[in-house]
C-alpha atoms as a PDB file:
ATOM      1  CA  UNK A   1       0.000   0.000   0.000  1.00  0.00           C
ATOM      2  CA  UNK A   2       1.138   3.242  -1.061  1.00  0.00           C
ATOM      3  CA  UNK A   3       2.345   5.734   2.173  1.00  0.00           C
ATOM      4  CA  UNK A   4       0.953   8.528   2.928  1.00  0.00           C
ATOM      5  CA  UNK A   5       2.514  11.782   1.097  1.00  0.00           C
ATOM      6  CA  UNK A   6       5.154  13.341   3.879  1.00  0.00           C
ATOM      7  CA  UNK A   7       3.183  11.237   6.627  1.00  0.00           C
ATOM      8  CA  UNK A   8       6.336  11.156   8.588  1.00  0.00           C
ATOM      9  CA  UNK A   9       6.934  14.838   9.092  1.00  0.00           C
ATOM     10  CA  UNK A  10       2.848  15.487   9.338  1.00  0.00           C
ATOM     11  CA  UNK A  11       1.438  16.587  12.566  1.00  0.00           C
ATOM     12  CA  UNK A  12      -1.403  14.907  14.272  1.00  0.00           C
ATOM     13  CA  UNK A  13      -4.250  15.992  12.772  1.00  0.00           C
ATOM     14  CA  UNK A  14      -6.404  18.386  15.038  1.00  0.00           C
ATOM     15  CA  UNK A  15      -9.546  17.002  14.152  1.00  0.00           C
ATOM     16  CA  UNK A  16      -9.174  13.375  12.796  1.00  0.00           C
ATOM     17  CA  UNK A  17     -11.511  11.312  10.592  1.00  0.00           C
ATOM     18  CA  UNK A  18     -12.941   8.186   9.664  1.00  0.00           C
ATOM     19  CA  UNK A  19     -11.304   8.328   6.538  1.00  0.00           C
ATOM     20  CA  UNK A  20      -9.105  11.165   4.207  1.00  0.00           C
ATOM     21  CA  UNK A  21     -10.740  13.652   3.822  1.00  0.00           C
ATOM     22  CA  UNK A  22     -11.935  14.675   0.437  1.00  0.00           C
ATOM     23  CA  UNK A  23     -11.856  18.371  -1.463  1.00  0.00           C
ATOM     24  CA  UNK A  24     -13.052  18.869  -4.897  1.00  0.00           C
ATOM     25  CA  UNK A  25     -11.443  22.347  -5.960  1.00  0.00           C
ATOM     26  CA  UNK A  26     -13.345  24.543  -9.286  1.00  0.00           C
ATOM     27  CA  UNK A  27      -9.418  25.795  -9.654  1.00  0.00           C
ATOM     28  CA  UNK A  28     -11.074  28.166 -12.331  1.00  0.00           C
ATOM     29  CA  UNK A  29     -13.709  28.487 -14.765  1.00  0.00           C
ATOM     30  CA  UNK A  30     -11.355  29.049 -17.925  1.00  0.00           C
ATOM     31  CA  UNK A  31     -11.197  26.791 -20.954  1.00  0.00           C
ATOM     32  CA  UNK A  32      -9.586  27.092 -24.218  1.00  0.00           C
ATOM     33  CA  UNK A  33     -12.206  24.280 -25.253  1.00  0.00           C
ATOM     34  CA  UNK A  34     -16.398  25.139 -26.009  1.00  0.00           C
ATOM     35  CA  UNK A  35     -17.884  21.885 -25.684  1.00  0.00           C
ATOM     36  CA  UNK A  36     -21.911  21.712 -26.378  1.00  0.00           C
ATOM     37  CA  UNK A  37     -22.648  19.316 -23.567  1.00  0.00           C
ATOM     38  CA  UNK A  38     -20.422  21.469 -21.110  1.00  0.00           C
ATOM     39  CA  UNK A  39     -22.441  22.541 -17.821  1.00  0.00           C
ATOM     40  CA  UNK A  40     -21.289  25.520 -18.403  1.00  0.00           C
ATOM     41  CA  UNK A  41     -22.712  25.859 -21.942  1.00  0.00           C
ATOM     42  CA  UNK A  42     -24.537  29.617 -22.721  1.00  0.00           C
ATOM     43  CA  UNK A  43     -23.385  30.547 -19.413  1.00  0.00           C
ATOM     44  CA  UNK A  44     -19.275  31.879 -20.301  1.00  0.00           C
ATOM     45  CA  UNK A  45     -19.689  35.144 -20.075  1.00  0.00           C
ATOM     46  CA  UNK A  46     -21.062  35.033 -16.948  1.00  0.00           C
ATOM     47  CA  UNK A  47     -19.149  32.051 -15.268  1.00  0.00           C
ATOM     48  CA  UNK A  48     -15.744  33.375 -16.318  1.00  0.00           C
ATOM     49  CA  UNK A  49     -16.637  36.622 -14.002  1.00  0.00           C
ATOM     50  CA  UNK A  50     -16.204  34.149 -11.562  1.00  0.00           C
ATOM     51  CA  UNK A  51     -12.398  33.913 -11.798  1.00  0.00           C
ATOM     52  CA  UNK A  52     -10.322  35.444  -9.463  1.00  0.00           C
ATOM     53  CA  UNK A  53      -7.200  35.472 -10.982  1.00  0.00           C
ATOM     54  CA  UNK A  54      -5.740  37.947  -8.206  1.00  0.00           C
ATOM     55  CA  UNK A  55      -5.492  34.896  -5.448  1.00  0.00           C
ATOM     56  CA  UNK A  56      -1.832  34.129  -6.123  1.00  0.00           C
ATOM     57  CA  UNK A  57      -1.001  30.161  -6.177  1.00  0.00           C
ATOM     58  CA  UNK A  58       1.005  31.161  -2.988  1.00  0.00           C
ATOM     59  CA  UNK A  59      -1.909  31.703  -1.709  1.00  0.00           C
ATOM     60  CA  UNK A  60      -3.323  28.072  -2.492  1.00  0.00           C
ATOM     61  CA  UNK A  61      -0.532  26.373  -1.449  1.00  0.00           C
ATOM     62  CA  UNK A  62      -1.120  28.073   2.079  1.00  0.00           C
ATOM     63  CA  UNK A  63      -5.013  26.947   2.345  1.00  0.00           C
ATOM     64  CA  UNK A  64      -4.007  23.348   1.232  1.00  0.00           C
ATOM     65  CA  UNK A  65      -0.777  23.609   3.727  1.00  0.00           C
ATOM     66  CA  UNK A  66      -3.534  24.147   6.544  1.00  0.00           C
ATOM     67  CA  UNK A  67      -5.428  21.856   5.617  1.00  0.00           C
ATOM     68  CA  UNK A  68      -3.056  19.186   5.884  1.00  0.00           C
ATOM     69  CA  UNK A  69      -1.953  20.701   9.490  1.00  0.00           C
ATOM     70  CA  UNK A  70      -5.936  20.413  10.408  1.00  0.00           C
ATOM     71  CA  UNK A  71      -6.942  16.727   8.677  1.00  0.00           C
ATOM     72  CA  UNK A  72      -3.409  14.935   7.507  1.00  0.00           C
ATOM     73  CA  UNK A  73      -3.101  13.785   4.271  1.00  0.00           C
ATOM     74  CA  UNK A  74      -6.052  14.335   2.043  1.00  0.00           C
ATOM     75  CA  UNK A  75      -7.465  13.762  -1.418  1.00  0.00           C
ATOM     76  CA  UNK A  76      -7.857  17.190  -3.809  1.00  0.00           C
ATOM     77  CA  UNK A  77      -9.662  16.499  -7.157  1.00  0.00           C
ATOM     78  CA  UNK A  78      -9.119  19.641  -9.168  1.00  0.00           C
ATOM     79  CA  UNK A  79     -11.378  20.388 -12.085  1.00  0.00           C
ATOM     80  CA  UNK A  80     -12.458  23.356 -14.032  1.00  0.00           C
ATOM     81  CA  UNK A  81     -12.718  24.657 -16.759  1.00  0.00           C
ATOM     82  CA  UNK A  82      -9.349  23.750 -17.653  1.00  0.00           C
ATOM     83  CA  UNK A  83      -7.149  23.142 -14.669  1.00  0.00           C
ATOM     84  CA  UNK A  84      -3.861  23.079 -16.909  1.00  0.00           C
ATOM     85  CA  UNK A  85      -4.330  26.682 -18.006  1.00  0.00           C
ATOM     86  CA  UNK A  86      -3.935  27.862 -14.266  1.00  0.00           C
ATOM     87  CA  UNK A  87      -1.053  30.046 -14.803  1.00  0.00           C
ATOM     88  CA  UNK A  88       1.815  27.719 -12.500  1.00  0.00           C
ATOM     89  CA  UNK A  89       0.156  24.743 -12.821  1.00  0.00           C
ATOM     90  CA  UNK A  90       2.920  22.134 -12.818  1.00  0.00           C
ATOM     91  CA  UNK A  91       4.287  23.821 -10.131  1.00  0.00           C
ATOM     92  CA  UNK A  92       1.215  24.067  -7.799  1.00  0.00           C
ATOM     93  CA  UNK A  93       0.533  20.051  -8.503  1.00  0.00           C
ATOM     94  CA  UNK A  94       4.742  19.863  -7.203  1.00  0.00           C
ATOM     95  CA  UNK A  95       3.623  21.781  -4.176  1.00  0.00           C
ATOM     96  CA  UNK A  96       0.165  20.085  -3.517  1.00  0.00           C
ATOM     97  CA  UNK A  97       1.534  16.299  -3.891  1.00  0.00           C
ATOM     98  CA  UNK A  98       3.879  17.267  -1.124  1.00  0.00           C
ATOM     99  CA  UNK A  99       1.115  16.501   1.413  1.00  0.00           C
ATOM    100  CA  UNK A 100      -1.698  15.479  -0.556  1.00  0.00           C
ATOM    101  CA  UNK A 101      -3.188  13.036  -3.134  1.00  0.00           C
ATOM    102  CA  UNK A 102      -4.054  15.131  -6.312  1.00  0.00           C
ATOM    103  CA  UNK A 103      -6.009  14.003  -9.067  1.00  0.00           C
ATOM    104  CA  UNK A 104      -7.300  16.264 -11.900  1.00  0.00           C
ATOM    105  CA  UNK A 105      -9.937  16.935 -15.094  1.00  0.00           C
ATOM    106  CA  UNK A 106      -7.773  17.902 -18.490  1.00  0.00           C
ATOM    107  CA  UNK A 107      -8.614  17.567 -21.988  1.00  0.00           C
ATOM    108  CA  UNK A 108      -4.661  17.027 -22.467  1.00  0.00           C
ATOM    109  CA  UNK A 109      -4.686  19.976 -24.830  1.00  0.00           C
ATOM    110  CA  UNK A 110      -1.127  20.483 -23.005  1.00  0.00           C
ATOM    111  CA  UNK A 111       2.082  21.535 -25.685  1.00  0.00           C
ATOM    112  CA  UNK A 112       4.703  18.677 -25.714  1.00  0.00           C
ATOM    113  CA  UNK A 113       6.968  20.789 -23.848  1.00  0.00           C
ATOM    114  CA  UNK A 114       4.712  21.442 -20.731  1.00  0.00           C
ATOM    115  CA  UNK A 115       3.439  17.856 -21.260  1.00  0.00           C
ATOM    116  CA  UNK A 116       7.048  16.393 -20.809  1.00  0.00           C
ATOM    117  CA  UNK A 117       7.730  18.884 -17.803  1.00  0.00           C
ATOM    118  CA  UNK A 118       5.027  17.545 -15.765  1.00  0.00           C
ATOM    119  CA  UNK A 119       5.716  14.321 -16.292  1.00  0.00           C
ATOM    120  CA  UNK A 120       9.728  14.881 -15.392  1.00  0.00           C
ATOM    121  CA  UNK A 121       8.963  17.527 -12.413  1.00  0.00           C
ATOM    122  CA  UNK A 122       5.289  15.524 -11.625  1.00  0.00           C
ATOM    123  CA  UNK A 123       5.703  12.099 -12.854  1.00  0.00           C
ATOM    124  CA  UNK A 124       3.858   9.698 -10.289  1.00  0.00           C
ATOM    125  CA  UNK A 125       4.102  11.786  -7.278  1.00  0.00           C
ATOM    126  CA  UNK A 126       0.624  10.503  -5.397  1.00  0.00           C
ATOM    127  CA  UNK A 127      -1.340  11.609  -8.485  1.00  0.00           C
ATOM    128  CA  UNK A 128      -3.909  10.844 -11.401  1.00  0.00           C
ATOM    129  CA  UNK A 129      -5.283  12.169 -14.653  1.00  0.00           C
ATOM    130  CA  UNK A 130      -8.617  11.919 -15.633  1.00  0.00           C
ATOM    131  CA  UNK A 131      -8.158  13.066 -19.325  1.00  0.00           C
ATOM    132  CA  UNK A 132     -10.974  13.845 -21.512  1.00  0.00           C
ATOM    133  CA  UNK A 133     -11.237  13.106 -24.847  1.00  0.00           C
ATOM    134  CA  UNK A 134     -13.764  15.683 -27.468  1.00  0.00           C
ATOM    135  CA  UNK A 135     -13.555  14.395 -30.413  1.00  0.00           C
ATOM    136  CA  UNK A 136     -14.727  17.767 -32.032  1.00  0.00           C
ATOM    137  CA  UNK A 137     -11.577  19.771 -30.363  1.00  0.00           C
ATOM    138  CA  UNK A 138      -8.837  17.401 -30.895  1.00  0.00           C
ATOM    139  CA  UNK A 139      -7.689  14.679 -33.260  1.00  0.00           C
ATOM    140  CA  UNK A 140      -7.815  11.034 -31.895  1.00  0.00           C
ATOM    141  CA  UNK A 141      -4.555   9.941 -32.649  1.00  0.00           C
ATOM    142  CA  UNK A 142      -3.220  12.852 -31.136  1.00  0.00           C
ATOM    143  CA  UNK A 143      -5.230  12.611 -27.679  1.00  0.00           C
ATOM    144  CA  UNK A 144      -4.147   8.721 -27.122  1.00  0.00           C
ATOM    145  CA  UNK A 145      -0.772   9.829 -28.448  1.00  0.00           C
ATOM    146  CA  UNK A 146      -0.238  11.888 -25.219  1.00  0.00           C
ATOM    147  CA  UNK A 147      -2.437  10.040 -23.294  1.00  0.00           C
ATOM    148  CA  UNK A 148       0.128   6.992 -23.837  1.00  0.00           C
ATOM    149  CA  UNK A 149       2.757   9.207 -23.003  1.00  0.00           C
ATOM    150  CA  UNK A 150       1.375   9.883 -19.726  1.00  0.00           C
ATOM    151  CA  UNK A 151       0.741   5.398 -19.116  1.00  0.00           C
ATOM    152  CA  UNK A 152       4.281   4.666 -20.388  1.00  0.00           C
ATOM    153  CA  UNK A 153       5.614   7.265 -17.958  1.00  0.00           C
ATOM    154  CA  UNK A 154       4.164   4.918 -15.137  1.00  0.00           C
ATOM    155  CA  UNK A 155       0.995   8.038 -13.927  1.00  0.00           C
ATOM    156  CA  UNK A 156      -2.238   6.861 -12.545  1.00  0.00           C
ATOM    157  CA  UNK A 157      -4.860   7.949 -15.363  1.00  0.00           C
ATOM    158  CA  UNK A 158      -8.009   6.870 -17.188  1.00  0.00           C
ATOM    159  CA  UNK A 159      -9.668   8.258 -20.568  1.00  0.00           C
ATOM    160  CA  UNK A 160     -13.191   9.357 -20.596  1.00  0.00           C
ATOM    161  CA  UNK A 161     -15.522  10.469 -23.968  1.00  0.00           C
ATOM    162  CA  UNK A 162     -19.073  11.835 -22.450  1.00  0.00           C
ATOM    163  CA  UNK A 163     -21.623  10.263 -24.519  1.00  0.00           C
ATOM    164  CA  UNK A 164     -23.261  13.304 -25.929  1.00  0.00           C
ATOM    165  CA  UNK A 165     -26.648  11.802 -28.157  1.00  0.00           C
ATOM    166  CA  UNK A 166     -25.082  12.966 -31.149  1.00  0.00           C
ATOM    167  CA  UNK A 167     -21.037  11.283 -30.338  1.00  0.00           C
ATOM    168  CA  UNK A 168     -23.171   7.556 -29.456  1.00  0.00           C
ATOM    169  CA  UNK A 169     -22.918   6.599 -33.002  1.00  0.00           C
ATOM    170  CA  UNK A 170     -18.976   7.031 -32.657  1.00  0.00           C
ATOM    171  CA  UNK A 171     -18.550   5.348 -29.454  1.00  0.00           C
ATOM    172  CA  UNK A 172     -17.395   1.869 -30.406  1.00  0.00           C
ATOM    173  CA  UNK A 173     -15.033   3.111 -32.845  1.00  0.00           C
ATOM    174  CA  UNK A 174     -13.024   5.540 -30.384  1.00  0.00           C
ATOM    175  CA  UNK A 175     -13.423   2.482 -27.824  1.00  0.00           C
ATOM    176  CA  UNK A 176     -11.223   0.292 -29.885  1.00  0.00           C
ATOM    177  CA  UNK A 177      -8.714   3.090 -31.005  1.00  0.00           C
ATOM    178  CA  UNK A 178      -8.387   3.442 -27.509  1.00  0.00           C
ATOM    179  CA  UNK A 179      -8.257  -0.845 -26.662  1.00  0.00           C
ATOM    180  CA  UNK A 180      -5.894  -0.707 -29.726  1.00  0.00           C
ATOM    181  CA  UNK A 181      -3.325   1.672 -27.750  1.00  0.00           C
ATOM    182  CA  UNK A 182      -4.238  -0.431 -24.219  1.00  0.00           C
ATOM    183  CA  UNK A 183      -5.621   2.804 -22.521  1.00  0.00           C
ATOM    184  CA  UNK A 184      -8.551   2.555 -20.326  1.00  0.00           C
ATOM    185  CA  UNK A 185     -11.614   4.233 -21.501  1.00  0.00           C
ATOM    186  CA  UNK A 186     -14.617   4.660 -20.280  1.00  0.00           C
ATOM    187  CA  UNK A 187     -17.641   6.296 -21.257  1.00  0.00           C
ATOM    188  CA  UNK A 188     -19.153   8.488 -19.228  1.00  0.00           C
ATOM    189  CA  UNK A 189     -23.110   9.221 -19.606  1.00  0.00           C
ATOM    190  CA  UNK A 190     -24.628  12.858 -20.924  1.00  0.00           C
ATOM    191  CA  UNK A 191     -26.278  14.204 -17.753  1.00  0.00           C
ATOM    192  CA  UNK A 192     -28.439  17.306 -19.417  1.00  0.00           C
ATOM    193  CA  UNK A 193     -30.956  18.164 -22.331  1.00  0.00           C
ATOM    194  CA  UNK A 194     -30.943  17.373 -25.900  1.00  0.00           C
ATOM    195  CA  UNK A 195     -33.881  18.515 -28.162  1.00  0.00           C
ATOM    196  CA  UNK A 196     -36.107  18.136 -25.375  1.00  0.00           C
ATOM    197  CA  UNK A 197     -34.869  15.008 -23.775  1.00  0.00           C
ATOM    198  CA  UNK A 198     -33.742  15.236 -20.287  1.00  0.00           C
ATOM    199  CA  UNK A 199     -30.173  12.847 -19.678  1.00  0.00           C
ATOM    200  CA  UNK A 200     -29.555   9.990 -18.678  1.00  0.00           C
ATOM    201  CA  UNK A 201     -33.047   9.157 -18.382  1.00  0.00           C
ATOM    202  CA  UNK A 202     -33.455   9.602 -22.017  1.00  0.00           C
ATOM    203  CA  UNK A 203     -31.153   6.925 -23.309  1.00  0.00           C
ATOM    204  CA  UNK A 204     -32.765   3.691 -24.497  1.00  0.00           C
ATOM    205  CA  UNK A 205     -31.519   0.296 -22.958  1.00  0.00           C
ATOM    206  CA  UNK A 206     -29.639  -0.604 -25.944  1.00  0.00           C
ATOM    207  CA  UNK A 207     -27.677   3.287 -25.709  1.00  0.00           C
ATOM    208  CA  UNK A 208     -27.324   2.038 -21.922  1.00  0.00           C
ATOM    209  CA  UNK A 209     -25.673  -1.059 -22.699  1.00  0.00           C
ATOM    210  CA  UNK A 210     -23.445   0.919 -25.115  1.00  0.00           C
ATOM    211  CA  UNK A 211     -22.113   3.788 -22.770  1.00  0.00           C
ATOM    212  CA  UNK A 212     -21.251   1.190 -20.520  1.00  0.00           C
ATOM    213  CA  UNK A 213     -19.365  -1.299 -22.598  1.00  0.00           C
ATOM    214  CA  UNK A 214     -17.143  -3.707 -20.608  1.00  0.00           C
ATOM    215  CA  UNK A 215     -16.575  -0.844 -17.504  1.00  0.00           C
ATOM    216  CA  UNK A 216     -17.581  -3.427 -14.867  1.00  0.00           C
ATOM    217  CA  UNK A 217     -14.413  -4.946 -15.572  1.00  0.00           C
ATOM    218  CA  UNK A 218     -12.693  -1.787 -14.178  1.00  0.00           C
ATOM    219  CA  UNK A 219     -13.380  -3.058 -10.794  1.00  0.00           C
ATOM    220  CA  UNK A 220     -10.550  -4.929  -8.973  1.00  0.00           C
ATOM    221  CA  UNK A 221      -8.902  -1.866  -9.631  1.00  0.00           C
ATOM    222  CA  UNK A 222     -10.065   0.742  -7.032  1.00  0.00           C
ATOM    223  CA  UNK A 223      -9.215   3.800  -8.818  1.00  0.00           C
ATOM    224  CA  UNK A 224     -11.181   2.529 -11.918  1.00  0.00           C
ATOM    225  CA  UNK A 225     -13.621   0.322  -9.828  1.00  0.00           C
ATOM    226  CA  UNK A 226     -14.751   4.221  -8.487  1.00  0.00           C
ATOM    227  CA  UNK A 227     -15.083   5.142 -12.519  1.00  0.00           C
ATOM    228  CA  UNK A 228     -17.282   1.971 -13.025  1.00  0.00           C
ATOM    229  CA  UNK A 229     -19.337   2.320  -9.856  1.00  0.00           C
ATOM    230  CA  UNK A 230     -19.589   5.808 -11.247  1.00  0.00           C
ATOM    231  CA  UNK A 231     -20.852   5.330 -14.468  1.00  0.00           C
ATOM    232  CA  UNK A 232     -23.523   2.336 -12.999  1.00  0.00           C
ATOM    233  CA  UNK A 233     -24.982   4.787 -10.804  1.00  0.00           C
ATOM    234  CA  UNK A 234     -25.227   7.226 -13.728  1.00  0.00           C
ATOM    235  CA  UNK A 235     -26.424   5.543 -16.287  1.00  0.00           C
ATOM    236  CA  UNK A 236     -29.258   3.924 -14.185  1.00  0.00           C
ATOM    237  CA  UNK A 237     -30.056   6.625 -11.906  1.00  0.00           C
ATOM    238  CA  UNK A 238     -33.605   7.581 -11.215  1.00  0.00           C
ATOM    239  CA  UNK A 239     -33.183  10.139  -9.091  1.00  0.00           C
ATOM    240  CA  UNK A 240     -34.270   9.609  -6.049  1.00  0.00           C
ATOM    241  CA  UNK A 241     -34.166  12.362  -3.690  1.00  0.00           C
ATOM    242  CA  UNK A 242     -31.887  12.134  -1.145  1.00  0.00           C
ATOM    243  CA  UNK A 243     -33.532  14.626   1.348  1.00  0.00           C
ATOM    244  CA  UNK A 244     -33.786  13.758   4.644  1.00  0.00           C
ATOM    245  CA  UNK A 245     -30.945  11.101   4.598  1.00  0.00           C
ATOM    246  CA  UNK A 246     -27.470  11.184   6.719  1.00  0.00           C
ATOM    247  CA  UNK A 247     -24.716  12.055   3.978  1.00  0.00           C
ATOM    248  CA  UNK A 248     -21.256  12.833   4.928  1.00  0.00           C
ATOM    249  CA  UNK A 249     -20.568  15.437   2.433  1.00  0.00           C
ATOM    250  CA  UNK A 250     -19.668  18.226   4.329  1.00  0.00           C
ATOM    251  CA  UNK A 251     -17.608  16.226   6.948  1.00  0.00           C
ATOM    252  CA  UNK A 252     -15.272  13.976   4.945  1.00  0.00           C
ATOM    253  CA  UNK A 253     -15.672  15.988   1.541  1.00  0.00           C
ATOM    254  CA  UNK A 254     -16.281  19.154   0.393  1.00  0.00           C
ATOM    255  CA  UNK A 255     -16.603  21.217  -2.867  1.00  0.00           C
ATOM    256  CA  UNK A 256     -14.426  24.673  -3.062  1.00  0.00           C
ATOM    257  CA  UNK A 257     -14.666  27.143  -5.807  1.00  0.00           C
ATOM    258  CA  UNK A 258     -12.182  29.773  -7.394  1.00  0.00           C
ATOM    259  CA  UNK A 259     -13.043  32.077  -4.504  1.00  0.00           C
ATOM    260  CA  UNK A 260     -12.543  30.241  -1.629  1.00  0.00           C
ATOM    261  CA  UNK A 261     -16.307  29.338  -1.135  1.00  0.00           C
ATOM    262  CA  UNK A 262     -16.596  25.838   0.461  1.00  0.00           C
ATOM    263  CA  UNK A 263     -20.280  24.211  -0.011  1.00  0.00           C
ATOM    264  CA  UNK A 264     -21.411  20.351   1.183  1.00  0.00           C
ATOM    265  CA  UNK A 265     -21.806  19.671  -2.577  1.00  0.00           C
ATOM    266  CA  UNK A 266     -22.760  19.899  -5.913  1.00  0.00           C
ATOM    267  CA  UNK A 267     -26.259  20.174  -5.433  1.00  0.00           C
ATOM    268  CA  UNK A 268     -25.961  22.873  -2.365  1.00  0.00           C
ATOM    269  CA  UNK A 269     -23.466  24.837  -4.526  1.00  0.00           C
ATOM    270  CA  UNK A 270     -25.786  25.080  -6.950  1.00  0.00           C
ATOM    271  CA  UNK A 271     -28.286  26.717  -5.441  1.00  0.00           C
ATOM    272  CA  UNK A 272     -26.008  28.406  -3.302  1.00  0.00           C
ATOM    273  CA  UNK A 273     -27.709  26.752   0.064  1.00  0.00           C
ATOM    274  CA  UNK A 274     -25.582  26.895   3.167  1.00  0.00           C
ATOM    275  CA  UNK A 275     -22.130  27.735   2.201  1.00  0.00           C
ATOM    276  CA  UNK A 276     -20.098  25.502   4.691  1.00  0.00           C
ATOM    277  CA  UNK A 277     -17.883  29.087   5.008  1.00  0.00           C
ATOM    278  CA  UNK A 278     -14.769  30.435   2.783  1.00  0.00           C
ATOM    279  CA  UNK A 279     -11.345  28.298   3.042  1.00  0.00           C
ATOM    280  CA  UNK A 280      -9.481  31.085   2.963  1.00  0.00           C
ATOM    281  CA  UNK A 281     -10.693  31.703   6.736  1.00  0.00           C
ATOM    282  CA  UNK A 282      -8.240  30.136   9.406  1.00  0.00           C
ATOM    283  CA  UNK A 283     -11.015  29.311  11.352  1.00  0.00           C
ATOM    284  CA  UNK A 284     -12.610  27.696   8.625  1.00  0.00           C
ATOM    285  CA  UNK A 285     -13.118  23.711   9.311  1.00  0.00           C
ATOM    286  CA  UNK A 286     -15.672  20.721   7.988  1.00  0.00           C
ATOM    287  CA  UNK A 287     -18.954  19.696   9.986  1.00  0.00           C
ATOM    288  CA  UNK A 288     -17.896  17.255  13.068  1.00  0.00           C
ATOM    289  CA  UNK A 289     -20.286  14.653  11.772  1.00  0.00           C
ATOM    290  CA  UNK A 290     -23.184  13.715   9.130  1.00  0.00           C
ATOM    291  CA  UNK A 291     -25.504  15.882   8.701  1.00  0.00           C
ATOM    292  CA  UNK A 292     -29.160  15.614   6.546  1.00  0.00           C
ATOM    293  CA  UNK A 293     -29.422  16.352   3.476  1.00  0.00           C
ATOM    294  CA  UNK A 294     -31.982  18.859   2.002  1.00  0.00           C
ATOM    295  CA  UNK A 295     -31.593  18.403  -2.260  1.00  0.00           C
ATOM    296  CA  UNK A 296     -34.376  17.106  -3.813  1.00  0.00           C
ATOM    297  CA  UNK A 297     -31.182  15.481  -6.491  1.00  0.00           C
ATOM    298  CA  UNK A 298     -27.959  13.968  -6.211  1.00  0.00           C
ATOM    299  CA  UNK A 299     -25.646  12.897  -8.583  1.00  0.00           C
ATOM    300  CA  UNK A 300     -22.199  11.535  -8.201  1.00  0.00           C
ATOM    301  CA  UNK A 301     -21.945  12.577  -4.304  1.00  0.00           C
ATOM    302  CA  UNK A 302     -24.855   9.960  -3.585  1.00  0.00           C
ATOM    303  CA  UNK A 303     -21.537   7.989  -2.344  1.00  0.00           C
ATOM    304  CA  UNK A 304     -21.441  10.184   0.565  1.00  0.00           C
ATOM    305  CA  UNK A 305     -24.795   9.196   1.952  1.00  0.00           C
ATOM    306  CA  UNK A 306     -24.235   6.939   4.848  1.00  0.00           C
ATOM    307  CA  UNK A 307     -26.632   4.690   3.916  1.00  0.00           C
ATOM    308  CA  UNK A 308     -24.385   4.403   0.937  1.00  0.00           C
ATOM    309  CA  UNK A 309     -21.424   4.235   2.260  1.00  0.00           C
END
């Protein structure tokens, strides 16, 4: 089993959990990429307001710092936008994988050069990739050419295509480019609206048993046995509300955005119900136990309910 990053020079944490603790971190709302079935789509101009490109990565480094002082190791997934056009990006992950494990989104639109410099300065320091692949941005060839580069180098990683109605017709074609190159893709469902028809629900059983392929054989692996139990839970969900049941978001995981803002979840942050407080605040610390939830939806955090869990 893989230590714990700098566990030996780590201070007791102050108020211990069950478990890691988990932080998903918007980094920033930028992307050089305009995908249709982006959450974000016909909303730009007013997300990218949300930047706040004067908090300095020294800054970061500090919040993440005290959070390791407070709960010990964690686990930061970074997303975005595009997390790789944070200005100092490589050298934020060098600084973050010093006491935590640090996975991030990218849609490995990365040069060669900066490509090659994360891997030599980065490389397989407690971290993962979860690259995605859009077909209408980027040639094939050249996504699973750097997305080999980043296996053969020995980094944690998985490729994901969302399975946008219009990209289903493709789907078994880019899955065997990418079985040809022995990558591991998986597809991940469309969770939205296309002329009219509300996602996942939408899909037929026959587009279900397409979008999720062979995936179940992801699982004796437990960073891709999360992508399959994922992508189950996605493509069958019914949502069922979860209000009213124990979930631990909020005590072993949180959801942070460019400003510091720190909500339960994806659903709370959404509607901007009961900010858990601003990170940036040295008194600022995660719920001492489960609390109920109040969303009427839930989507991948339903692993957080204890029920669940």
């Amino acid at each position: 089993m893989q230590e714990s990053p700098r566990a030996e020079a780590a201070p007791l944490p102050t108020r211990p959990r069950p478990e890691r603790v988990q932080f998903q971190w918007q980094i920033q709302y930028a992307c050089n990429y305009r995908c249709p079935y982006c959450v974000f789509e016909g909303q730009w101009e007013s997300v990218l307001k949300l930047d706040r490109k004067d908090i300095k990565m020294e800054a970061w480094v500090e919040v993440w710092t005290r959070m390791h002082r407070t709960y010990g190791p964690g686990d930061i997934f970074i997303t975005g936008g595009e997390p790789s056009y944070y200005r100092g990006f490589v050298d934020l992950l060098k600084a973050l994988t010093e006491m935590h494990y640090v996975s991030f989104d990218t849609n490995l639109s990365w040069s060669w050069e900066d490509l090659r410099r994360f891997v030599k300065e980065v490389g397989k320091r407690y971290i993962r990739l979860d690259t995605s692949f859009h077909s209408h941005s980027v040639d094939v060839r050249e996504f699973i050419a750097k997305a080999s580069f980043i296996k053969d180098n020995g980094i944690n990683y998985v490729c994901r295509l969302v399975a946008w109605p219009p990209l289903l017709s493709k789907v078994e074609a880019f899955r065997e480019e990418f079985a040809k190159a022995g990558l591991t893709f998986v597809v991940y469902p469309f969770n939205g609206v296309y002329e009219g028809r509300d996602y996942p629900a939408a899909y037929t059983d026959a587009e279900r048993a397409l979008i999720q392929g062979r995936t179940h054989e992801l699982k004796g692996d437990m960073r891709n046995g999360e992508q399959a139990d994922f992508v189950g839970h996605m493509i069958n969900m019914h949502r069922e509300p979860p209000a009213g049941r124990l979930c631990r978001s909020g005590f072993i995981y949180a959801r942070v955005l460019p400003d510091g803002t720190v909500y339960r979840c994806q659903p709370y942050e959404s509607r901007w119900m009961e900010p858990l407080g601003n990170i940036f605040d040295e008194a600022f610390a995660l719920r001492e136990e489960p609390t109920l939830c109040r969303s009427q939806w839930c989507e991948f955090e339903y692993r957080y309910l204890v029920d669940q869990g």
